[in-house]
PDB file of N, CA and C in Angstrom:
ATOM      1  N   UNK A   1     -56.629  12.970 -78.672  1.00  0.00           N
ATOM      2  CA  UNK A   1     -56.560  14.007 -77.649  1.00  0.00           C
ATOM      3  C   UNK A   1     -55.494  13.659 -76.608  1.00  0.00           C
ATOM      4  N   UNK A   2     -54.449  14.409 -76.184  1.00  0.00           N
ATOM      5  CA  UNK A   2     -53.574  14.770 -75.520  1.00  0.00           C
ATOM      6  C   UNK A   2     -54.680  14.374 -73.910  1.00  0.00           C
ATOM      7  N   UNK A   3     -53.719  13.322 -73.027  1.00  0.00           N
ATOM      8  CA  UNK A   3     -54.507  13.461 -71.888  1.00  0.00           C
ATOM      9  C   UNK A   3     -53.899  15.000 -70.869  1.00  0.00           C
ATOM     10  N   UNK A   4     -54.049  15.339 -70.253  1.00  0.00           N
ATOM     11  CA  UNK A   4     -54.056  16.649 -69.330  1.00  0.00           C
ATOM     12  C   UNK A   4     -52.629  15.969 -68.328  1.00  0.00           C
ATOM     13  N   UNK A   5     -51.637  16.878 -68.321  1.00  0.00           N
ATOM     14  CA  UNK A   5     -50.382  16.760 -67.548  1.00  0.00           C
ATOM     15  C   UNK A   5     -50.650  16.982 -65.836  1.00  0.00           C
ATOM     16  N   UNK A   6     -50.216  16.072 -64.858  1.00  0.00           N
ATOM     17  CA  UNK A   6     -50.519  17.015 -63.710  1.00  0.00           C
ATOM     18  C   UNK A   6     -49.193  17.990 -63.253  1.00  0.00           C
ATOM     19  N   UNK A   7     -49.685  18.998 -62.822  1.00  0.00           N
ATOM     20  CA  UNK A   7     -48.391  19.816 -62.132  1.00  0.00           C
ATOM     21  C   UNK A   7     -47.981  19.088 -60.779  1.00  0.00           C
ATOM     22  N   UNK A   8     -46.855  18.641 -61.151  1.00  0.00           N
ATOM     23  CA  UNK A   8     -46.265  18.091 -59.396  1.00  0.00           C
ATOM     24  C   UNK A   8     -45.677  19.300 -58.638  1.00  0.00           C
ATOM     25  N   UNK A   9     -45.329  18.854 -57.537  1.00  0.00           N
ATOM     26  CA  UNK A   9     -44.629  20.065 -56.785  1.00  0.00           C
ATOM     27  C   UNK A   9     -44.650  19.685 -55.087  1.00  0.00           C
ATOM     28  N   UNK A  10     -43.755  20.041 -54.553  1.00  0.00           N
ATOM     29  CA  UNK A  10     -43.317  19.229 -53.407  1.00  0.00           C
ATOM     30  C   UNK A  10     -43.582  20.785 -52.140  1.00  0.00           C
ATOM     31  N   UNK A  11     -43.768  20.094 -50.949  1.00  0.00           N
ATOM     32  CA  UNK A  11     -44.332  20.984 -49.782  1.00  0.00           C
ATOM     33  C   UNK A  11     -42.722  21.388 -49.600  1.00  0.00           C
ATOM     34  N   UNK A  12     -42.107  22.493 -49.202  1.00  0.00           N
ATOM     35  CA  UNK A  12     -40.809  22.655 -48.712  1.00  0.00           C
ATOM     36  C   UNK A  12     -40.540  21.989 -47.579  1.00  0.00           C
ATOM     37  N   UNK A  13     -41.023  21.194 -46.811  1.00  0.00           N
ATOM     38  CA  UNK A  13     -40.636  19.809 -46.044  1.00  0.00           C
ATOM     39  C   UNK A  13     -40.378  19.090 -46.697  1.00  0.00           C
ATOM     40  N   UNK A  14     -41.173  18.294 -47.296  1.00  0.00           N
ATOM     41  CA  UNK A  14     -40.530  17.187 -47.926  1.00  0.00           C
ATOM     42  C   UNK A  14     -39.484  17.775 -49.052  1.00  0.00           C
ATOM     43  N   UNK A  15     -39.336  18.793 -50.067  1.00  0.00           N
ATOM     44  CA  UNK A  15     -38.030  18.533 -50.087  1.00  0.00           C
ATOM     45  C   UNK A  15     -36.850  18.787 -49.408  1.00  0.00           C
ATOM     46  N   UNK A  16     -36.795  19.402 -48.421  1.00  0.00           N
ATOM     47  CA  UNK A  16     -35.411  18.808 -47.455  1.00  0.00           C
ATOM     48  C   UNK A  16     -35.804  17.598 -47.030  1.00  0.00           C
ATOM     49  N   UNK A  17     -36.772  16.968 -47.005  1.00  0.00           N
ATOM     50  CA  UNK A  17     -36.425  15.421 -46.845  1.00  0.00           C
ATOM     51  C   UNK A  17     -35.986  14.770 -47.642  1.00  0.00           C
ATOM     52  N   UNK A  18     -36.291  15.141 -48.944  1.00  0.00           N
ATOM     53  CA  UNK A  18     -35.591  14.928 -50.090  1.00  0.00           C
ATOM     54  C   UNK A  18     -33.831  14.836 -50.520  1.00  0.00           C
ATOM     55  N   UNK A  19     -34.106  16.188 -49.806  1.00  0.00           N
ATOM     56  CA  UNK A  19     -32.412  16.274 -50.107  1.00  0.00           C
ATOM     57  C   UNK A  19     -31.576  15.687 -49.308  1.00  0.00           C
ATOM     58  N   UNK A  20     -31.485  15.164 -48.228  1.00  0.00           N
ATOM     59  CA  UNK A  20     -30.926  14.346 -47.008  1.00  0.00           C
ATOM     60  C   UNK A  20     -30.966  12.765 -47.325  1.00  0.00           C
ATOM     61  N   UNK A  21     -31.561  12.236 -48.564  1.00  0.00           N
ATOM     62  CA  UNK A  21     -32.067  11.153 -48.624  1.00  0.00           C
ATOM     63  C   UNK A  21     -30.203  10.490 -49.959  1.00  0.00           C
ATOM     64  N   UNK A  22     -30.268   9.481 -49.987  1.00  0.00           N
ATOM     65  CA  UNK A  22     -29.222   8.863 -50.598  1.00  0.00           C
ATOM     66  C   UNK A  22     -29.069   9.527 -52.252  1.00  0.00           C
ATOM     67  N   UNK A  23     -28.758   9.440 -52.808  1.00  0.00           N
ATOM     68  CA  UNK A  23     -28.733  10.278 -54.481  1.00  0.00           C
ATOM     69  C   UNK A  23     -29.264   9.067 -55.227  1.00  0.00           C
ATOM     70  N   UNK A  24     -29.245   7.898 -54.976  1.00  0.00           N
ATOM     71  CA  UNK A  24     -30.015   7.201 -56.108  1.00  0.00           C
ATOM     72  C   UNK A  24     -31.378   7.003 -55.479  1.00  0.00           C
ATOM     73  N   UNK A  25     -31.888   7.068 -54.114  1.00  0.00           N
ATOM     74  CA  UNK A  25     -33.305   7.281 -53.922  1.00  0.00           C
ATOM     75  C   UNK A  25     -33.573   8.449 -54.551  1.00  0.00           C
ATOM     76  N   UNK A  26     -33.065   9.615 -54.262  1.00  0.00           N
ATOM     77  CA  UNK A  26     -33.736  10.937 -54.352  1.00  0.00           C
ATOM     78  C   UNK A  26     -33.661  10.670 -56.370  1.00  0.00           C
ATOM     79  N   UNK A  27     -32.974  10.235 -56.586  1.00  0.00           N
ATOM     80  CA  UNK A  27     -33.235   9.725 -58.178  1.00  0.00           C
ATOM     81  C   UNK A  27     -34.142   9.137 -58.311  1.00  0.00           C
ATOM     82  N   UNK A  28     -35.049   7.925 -58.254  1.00  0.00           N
ATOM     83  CA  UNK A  28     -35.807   6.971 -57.915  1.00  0.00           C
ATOM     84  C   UNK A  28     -36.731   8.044 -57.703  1.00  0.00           C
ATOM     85  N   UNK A  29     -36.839   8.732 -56.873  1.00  0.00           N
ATOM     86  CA  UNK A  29     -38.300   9.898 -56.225  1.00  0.00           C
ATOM     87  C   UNK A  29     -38.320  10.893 -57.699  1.00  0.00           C
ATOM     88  N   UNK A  30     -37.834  11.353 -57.828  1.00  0.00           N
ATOM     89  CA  UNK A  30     -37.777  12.269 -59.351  1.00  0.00           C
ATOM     90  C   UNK A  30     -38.119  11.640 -59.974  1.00  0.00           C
ATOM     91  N   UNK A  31     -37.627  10.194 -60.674  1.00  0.00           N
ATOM     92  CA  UNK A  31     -38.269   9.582 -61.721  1.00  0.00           C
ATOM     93  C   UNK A  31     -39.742   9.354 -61.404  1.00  0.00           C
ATOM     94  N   UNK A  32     -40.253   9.068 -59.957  1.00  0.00           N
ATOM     95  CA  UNK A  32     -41.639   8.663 -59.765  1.00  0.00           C
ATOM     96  C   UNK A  32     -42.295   9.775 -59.683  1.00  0.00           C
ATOM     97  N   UNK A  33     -41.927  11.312 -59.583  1.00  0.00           N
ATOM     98  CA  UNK A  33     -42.952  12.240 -59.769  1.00  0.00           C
ATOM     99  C   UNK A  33     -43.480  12.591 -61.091  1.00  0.00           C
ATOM    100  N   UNK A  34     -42.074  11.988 -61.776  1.00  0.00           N
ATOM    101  CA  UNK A  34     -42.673  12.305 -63.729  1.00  0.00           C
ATOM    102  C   UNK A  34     -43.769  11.394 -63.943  1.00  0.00           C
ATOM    103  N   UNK A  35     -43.838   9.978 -63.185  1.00  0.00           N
ATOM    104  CA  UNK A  35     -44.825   9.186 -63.885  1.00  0.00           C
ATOM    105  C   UNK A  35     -46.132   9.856 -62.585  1.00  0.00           C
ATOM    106  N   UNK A  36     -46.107  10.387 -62.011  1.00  0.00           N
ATOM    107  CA  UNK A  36     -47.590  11.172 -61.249  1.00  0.00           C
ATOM    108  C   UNK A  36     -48.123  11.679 -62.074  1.00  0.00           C
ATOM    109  N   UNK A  37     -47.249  12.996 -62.832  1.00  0.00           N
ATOM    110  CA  UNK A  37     -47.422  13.534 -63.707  1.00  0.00           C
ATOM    111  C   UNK A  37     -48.666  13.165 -64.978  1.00  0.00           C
ATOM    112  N   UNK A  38     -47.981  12.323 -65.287  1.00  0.00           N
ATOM    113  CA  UNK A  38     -48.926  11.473 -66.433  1.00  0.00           C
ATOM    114  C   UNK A  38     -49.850  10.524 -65.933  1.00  0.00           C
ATOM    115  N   UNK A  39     -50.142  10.418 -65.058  1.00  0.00           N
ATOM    116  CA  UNK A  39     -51.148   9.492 -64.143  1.00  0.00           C
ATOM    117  C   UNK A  39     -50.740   9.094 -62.394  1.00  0.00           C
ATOM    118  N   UNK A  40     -51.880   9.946 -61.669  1.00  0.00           N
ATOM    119  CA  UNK A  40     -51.445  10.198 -60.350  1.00  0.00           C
ATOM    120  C   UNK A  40     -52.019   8.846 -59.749  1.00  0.00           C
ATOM    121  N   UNK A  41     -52.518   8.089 -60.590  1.00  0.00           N
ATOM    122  CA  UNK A  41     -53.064   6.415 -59.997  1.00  0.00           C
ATOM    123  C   UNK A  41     -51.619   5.083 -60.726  1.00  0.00           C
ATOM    124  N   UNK A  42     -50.756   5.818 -61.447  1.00  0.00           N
ATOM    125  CA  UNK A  42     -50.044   5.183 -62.325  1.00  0.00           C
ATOM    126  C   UNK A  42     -49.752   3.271 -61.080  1.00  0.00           C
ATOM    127  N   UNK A  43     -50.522   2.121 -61.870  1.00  0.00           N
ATOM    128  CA  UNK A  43     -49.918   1.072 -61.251  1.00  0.00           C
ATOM    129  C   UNK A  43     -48.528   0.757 -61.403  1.00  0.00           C
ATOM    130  N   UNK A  44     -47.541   1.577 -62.014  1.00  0.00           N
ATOM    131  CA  UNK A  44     -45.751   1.253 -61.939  1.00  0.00           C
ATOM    132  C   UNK A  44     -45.722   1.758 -60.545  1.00  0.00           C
ATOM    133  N   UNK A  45     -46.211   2.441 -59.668  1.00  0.00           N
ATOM    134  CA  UNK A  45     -45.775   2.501 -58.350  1.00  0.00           C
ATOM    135  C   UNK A  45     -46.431   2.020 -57.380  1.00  0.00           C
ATOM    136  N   UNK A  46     -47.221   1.133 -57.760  1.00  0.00           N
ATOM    137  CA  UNK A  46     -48.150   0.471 -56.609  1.00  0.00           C
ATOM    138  C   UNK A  46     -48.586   1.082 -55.480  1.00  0.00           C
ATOM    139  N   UNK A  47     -49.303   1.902 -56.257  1.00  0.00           N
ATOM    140  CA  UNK A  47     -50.062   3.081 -55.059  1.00  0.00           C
ATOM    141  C   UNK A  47     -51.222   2.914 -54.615  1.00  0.00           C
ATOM    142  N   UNK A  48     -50.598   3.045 -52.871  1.00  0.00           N
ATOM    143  CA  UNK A  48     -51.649   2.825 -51.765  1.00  0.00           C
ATOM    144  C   UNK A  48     -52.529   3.602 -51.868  1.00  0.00           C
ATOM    145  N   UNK A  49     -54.249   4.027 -50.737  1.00  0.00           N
ATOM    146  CA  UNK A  49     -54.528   4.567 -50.734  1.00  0.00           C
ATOM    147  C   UNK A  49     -54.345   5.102 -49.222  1.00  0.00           C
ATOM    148  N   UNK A  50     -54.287   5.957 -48.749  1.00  0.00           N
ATOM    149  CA  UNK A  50     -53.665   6.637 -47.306  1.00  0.00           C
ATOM    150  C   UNK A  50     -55.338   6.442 -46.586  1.00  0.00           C
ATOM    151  N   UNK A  51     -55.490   5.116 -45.775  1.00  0.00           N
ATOM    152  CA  UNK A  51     -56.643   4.821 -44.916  1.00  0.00           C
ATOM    153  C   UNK A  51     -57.117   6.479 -43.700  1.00  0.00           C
ATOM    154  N   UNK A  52     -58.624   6.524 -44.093  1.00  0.00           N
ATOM    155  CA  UNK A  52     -58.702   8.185 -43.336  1.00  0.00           C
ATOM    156  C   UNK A  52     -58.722   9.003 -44.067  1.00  0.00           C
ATOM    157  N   UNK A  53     -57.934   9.135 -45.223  1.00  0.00           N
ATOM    158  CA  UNK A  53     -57.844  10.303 -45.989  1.00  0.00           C
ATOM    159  C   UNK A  53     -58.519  10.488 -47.040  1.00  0.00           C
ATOM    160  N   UNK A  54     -59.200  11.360 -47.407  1.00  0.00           N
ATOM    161  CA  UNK A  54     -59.776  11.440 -48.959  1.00  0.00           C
ATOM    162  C   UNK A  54     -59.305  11.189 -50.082  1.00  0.00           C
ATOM    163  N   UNK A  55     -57.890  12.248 -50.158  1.00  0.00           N
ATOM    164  CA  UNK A  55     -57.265  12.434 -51.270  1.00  0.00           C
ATOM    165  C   UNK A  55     -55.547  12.251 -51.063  1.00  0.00           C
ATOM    166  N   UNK A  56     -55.158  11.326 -49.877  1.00  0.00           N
ATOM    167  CA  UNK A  56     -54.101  11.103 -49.636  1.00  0.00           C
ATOM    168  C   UNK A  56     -53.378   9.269 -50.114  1.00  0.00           C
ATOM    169  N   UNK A  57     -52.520   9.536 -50.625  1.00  0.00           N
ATOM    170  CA  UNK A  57     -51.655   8.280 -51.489  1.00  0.00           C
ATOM    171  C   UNK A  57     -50.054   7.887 -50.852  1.00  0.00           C
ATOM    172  N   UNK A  58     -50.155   6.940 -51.244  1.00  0.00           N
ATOM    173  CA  UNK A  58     -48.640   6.653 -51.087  1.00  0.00           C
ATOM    174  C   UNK A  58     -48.157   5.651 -52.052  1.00  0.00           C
ATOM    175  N   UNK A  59     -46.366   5.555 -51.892  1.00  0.00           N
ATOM    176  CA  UNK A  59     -46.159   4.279 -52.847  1.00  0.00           C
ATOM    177  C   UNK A  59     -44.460   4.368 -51.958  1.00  0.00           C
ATOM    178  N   UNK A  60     -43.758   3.348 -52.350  1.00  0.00           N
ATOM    179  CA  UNK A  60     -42.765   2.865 -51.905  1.00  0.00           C
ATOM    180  C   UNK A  60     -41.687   2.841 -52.798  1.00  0.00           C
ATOM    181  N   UNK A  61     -40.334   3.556 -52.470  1.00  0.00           N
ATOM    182  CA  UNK A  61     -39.080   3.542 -53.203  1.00  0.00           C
ATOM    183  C   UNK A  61     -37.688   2.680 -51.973  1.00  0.00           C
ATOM    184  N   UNK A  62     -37.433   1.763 -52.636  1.00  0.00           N
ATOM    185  CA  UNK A  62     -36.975   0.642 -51.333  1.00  0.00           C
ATOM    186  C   UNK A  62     -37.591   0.868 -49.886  1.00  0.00           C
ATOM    187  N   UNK A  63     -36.576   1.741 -49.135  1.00  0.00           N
ATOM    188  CA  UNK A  63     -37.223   1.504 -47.651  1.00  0.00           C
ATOM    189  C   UNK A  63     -38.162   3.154 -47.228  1.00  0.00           C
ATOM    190  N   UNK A  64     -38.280   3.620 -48.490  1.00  0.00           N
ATOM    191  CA  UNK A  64     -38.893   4.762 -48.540  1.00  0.00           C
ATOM    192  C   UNK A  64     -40.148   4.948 -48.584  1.00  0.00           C
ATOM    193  N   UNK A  65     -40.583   6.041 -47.877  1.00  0.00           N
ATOM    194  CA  UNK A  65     -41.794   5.910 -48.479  1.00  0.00           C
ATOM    195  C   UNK A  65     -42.479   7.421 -48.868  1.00  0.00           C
ATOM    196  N   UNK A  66     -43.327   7.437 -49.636  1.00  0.00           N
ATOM    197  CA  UNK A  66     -43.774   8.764 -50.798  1.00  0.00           C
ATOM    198  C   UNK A  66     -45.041   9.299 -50.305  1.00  0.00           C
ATOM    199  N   UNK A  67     -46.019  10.207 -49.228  1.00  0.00           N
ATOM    200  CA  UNK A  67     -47.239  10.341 -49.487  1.00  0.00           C
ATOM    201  C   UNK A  67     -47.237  11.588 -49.916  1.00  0.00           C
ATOM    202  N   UNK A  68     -48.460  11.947 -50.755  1.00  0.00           N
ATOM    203  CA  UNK A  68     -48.913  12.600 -51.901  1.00  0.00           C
ATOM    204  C   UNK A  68     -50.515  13.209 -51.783  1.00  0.00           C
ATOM    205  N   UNK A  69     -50.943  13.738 -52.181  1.00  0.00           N
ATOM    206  CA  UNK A  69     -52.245  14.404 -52.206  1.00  0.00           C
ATOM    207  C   UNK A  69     -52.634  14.730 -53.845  1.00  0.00           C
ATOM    208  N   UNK A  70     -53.698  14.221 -54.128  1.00  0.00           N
ATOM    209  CA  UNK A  70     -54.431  14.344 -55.672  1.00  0.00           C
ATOM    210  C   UNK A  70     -55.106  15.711 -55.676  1.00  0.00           C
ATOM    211  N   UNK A  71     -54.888  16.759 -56.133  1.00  0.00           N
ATOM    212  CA  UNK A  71     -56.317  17.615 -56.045  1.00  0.00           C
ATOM    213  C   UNK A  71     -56.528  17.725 -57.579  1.00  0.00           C
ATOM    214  N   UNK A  72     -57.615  16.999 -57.991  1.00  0.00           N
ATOM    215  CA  UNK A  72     -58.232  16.767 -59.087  1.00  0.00           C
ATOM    216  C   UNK A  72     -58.609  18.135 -59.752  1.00  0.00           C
ATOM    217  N   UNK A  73     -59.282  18.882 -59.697  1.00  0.00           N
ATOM    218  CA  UNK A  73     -59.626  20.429 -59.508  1.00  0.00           C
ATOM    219  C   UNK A  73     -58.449  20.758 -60.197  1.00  0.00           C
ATOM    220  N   UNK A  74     -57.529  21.145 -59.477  1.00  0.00           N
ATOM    221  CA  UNK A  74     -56.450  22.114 -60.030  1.00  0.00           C
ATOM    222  C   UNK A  74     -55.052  21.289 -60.679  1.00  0.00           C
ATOM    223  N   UNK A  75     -55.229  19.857 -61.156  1.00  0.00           N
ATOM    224  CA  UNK A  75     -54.313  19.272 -61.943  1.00  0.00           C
ATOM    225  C   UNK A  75     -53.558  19.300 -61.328  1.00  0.00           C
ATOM    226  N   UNK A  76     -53.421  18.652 -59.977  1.00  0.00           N
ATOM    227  CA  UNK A  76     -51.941  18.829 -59.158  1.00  0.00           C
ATOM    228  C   UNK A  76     -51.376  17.940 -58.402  1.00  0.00           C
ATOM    229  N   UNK A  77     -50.867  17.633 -58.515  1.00  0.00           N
ATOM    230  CA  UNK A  77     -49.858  16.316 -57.247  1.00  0.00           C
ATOM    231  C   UNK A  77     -49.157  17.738 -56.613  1.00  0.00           C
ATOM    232  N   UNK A  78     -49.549  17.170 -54.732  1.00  0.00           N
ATOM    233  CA  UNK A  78     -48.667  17.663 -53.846  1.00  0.00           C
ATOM    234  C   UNK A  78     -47.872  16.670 -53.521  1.00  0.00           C
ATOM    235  N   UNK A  79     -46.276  16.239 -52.872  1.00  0.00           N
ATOM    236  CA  UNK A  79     -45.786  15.647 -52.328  1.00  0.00           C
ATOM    237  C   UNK A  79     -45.489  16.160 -51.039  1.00  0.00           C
ATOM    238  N   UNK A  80     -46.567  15.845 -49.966  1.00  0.00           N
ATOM    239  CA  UNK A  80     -46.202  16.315 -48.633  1.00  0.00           C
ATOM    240  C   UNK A  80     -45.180  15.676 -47.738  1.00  0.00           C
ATOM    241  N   UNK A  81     -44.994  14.501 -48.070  1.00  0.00           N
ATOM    242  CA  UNK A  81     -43.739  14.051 -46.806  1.00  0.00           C
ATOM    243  C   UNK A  81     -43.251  12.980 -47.982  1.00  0.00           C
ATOM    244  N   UNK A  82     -41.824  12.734 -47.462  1.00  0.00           N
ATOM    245  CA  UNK A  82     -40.628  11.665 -47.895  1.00  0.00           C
ATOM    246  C   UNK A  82     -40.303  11.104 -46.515  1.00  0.00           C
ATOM    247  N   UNK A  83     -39.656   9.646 -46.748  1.00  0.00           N
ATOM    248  CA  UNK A  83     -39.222   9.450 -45.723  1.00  0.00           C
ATOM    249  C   UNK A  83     -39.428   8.195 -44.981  1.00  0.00           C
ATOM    250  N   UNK A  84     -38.376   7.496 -44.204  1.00  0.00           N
ATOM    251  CA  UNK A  84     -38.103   6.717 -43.756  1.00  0.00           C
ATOM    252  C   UNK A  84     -39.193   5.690 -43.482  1.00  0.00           C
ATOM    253  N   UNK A  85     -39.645   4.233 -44.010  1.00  0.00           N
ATOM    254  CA  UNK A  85     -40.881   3.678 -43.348  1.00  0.00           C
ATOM    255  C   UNK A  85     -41.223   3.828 -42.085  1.00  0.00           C
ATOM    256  N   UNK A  86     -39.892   3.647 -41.100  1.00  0.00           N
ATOM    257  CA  UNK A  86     -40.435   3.575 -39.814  1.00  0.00           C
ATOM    258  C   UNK A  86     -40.381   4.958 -39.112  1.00  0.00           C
ATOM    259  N   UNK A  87     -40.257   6.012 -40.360  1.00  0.00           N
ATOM    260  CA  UNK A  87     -40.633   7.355 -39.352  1.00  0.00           C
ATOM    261  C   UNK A  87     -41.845   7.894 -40.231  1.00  0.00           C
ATOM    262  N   UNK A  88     -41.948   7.712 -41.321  1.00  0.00           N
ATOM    263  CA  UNK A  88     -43.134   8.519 -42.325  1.00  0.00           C
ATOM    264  C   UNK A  88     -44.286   9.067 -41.711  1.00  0.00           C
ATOM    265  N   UNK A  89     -45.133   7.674 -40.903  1.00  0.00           N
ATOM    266  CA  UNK A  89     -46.131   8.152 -40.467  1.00  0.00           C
ATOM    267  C   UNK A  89     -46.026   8.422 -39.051  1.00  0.00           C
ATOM    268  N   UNK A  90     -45.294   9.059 -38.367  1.00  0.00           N
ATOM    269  CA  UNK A  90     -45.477   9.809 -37.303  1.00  0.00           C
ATOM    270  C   UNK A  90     -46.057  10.940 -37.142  1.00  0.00           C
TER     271      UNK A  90
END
Protein backbone atom coordinates (compact mmCIF):
# COMPACT_ATOMS: atom_id res chain seq x y z
CA UNK A 1 0.00 0.00 0.00
CA UNK A 2 1.03 3.37 -1.27
CA UNK A 3 1.51 5.62 1.97
CA UNK A 4 -0.90 8.91 1.49
CA UNK A 5 1.07 12.11 -0.12
CA UNK A 6 0.71 15.35 1.92
CA UNK A 7 -0.41 18.47 -0.05
CA UNK A 8 2.16 21.23 0.80
CA UNK A 9 1.42 24.75 0.13
CA UNK A 10 2.80 27.94 1.46
CA UNK A 11 0.71 31.04 3.26
CA UNK A 12 1.32 34.03 0.61
CA UNK A 13 3.71 35.52 3.32
CA UNK A 14 5.96 33.21 3.51
CA UNK A 15 6.32 32.92 -0.03
CA UNK A 16 7.53 36.40 -0.54
CA UNK A 17 9.73 35.46 2.13
CA UNK A 18 10.67 32.96 0.05
CA UNK A 19 11.37 34.78 -2.80
CA UNK A 20 13.74 37.49 -1.20
CA UNK A 21 15.75 34.68 0.26
CA UNK A 22 19.29 33.63 -1.64
CA UNK A 23 18.47 31.00 -4.76
CA UNK A 24 20.30 28.14 -3.26
CA UNK A 25 18.33 28.52 0.14
CA UNK A 26 15.08 29.04 -1.58
CA UNK A 27 16.43 25.69 -3.40
CA UNK A 28 17.23 23.93 -0.15
CA UNK A 29 13.37 25.09 1.05
CA UNK A 30 11.78 23.39 -2.16
CA UNK A 31 13.75 20.38 -1.79
CA UNK A 32 12.55 20.23 2.03
CA UNK A 33 8.87 20.69 1.18
CA UNK A 34 9.05 17.50 -1.18
CA UNK A 35 10.39 15.48 1.73
CA UNK A 36 7.13 17.03 4.08
CA UNK A 37 5.33 15.73 1.49
CA UNK A 38 6.22 12.15 2.05
CA UNK A 39 6.54 12.48 5.78
CA UNK A 40 5.72 15.75 7.69
CA UNK A 41 7.90 14.20 10.84
CA UNK A 42 10.68 13.25 8.11
CA UNK A 43 14.11 12.99 10.60
CA UNK A 44 16.34 14.36 7.28
CA UNK A 45 15.24 17.73 8.63
CA UNK A 46 15.52 17.52 12.19
CA UNK A 47 12.26 18.73 13.07
CA UNK A 48 11.51 20.71 16.06
CA UNK A 49 8.42 20.78 17.74
CA UNK A 50 7.14 24.67 17.99
CA UNK A 51 6.90 24.80 22.21
CA UNK A 52 2.93 26.18 22.84
CA UNK A 53 1.73 24.96 19.79
CA UNK A 54 -0.25 21.93 18.95
CA UNK A 55 0.40 21.41 15.50
CA UNK A 56 3.27 23.83 14.86
CA UNK A 57 7.01 22.55 13.55
CA UNK A 58 10.06 23.77 12.50
CA UNK A 59 13.46 22.71 11.00
CA UNK A 60 16.53 24.63 9.87
CA UNK A 61 18.10 25.40 6.31
CA UNK A 62 21.65 27.08 7.29
CA UNK A 63 20.73 30.32 9.03
CA UNK A 64 17.12 29.77 8.11
CA UNK A 65 14.52 28.85 9.57
CA UNK A 66 11.09 26.84 8.28
CA UNK A 67 7.80 26.84 10.60
CA UNK A 68 5.03 24.71 9.35
CA UNK A 69 1.66 23.48 10.59
CA UNK A 70 0.53 19.56 10.25
CA UNK A 71 -3.23 19.35 9.74
CA UNK A 72 -3.56 15.67 9.83
CA UNK A 73 -7.36 15.77 8.77
CA UNK A 74 -6.93 17.26 5.49
CA UNK A 75 -3.34 15.78 4.38
CA UNK A 76 -1.68 19.07 4.47
CA UNK A 77 1.54 20.88 5.30
CA UNK A 78 1.05 24.68 5.66
CA UNK A 79 4.31 26.67 5.49
CA UNK A 80 3.46 29.79 7.44
CA UNK A 81 6.69 31.77 7.84
CA UNK A 82 10.44 31.56 6.28
CA UNK A 83 13.02 33.37 7.57
CA UNK A 84 15.87 34.73 9.20
CA UNK A 85 16.78 32.92 12.80
CA UNK A 86 17.05 36.06 14.46
CA UNK A 87 13.82 37.48 13.00
CA UNK A 88 11.50 34.19 12.54
CA UNK A 89 10.06 34.28 15.78
CA UNK A 90 9.01 37.73 16.23
Amino acid sequence: MNPQKYEVVFKKSALKELQILPQNIQQKILDAAQLLALNPHSELLQIKKMKGAESLYRFRINDYRVVYQIEKRLIKVTIIKIGHRKDVYK
